[in-house]
Protein backbone atom coordinates (compact mmCIF):
# COMPACT_ATOMS: atom_id res chain seq x y z
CA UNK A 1 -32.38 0.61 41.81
CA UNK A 2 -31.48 -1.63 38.42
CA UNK A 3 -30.43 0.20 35.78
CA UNK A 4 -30.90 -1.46 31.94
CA UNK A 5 -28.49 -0.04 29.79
CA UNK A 6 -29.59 -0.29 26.49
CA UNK A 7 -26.55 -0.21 24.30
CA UNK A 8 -27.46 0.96 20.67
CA UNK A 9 -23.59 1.25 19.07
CA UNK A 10 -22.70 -1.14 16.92
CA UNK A 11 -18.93 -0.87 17.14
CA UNK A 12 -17.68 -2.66 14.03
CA UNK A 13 -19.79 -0.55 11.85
CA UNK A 14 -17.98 2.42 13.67
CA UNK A 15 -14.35 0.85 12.95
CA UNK A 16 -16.00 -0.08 9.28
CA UNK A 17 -16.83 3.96 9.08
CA UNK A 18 -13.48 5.20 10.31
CA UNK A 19 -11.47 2.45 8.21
CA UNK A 20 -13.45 3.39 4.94
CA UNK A 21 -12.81 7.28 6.02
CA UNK A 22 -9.13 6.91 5.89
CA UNK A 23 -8.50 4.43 3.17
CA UNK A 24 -10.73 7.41 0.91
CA UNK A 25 -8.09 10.29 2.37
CA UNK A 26 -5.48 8.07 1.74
CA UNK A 27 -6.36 6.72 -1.64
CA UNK A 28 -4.99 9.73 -4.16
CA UNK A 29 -1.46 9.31 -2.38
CA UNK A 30 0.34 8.56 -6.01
CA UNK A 31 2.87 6.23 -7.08
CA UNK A 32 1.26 2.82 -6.02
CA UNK A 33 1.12 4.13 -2.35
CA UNK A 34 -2.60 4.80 -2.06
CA UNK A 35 -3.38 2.02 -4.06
CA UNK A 36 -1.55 -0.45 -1.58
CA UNK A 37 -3.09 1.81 2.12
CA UNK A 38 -6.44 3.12 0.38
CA UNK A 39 -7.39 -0.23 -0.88
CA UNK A 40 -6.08 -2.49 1.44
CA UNK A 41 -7.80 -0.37 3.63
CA UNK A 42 -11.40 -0.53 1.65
CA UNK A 43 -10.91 -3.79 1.61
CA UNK A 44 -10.87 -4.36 5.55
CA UNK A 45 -13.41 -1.82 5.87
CA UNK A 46 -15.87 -3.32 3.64
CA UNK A 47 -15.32 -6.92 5.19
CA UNK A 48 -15.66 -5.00 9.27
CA UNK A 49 -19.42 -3.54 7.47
CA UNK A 50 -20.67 -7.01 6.03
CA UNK A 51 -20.32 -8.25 9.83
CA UNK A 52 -22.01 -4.85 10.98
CA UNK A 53 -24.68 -4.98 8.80
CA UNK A 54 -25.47 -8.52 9.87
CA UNK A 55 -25.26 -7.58 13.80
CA UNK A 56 -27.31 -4.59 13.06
CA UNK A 57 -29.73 -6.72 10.97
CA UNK A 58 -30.24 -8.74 14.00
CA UNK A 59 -30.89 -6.15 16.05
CA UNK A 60 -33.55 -4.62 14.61
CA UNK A 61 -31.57 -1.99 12.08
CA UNK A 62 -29.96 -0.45 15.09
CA UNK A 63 -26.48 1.22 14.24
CA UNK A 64 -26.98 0.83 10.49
CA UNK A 65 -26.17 4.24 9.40
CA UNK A 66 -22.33 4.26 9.67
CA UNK A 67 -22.13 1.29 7.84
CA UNK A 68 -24.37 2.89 4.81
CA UNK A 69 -21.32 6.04 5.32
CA UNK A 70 -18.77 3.20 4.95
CA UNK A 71 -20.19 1.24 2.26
CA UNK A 72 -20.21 5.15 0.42
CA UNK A 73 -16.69 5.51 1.12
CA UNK A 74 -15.37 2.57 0.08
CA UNK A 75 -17.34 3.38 -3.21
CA UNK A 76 -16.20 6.47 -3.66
CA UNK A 77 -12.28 4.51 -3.38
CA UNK A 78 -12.74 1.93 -5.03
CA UNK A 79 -14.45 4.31 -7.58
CA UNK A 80 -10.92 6.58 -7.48
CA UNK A 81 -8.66 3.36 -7.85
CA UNK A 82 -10.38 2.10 -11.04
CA UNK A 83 -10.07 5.59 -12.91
CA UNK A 84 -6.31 5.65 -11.92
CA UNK A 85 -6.28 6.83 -7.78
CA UNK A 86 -2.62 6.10 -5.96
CA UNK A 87 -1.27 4.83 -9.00
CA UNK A 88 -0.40 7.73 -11.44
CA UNK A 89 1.13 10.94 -10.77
């Protein structure tokens, strides 16, 4: 008996997801503290979900979907930054 396991994660769009997820929680930390973990963190997130969405490209759109949540997320903080997010009180 073979078995095929067909694996369908795409693990840096998971680590893209959960990267994005904390740099939004952490973002609204004030006094230049969730600018420096939120967006450093956005940052690394986005670059993890250019190099999922590539590998999921290539494999027919599979494990897509938490790298659309990610690309949200870091939206949403880089969104919060620019209107004053972890830098004012």
């Amino acid at each position: 008996m073979s078995s095929s396991v067909d694996v369908r994660t795409n693990p840096a769009a998971w680590a893209a997801f959960w990267i994005a997820l904390a740099g939004l929680v952490l973002m609204p930390i004030p006094l230049f503290i969730g600018l420096i973990l939120g967006g450093g963190l956005s940052i690394v997130a986005a670059i993890l979900a250019v190099i999922a969405l590539f590998k999921g490209l290539a494999r027919s759109g599979k494990g897509i979907a938490p790298v659309v949540f990610a690309a949200i997320f870091i939206a949403l903080t880089w969104g919060g930054i620019s209107i004053g997010g972890g830098v004012v009180w």
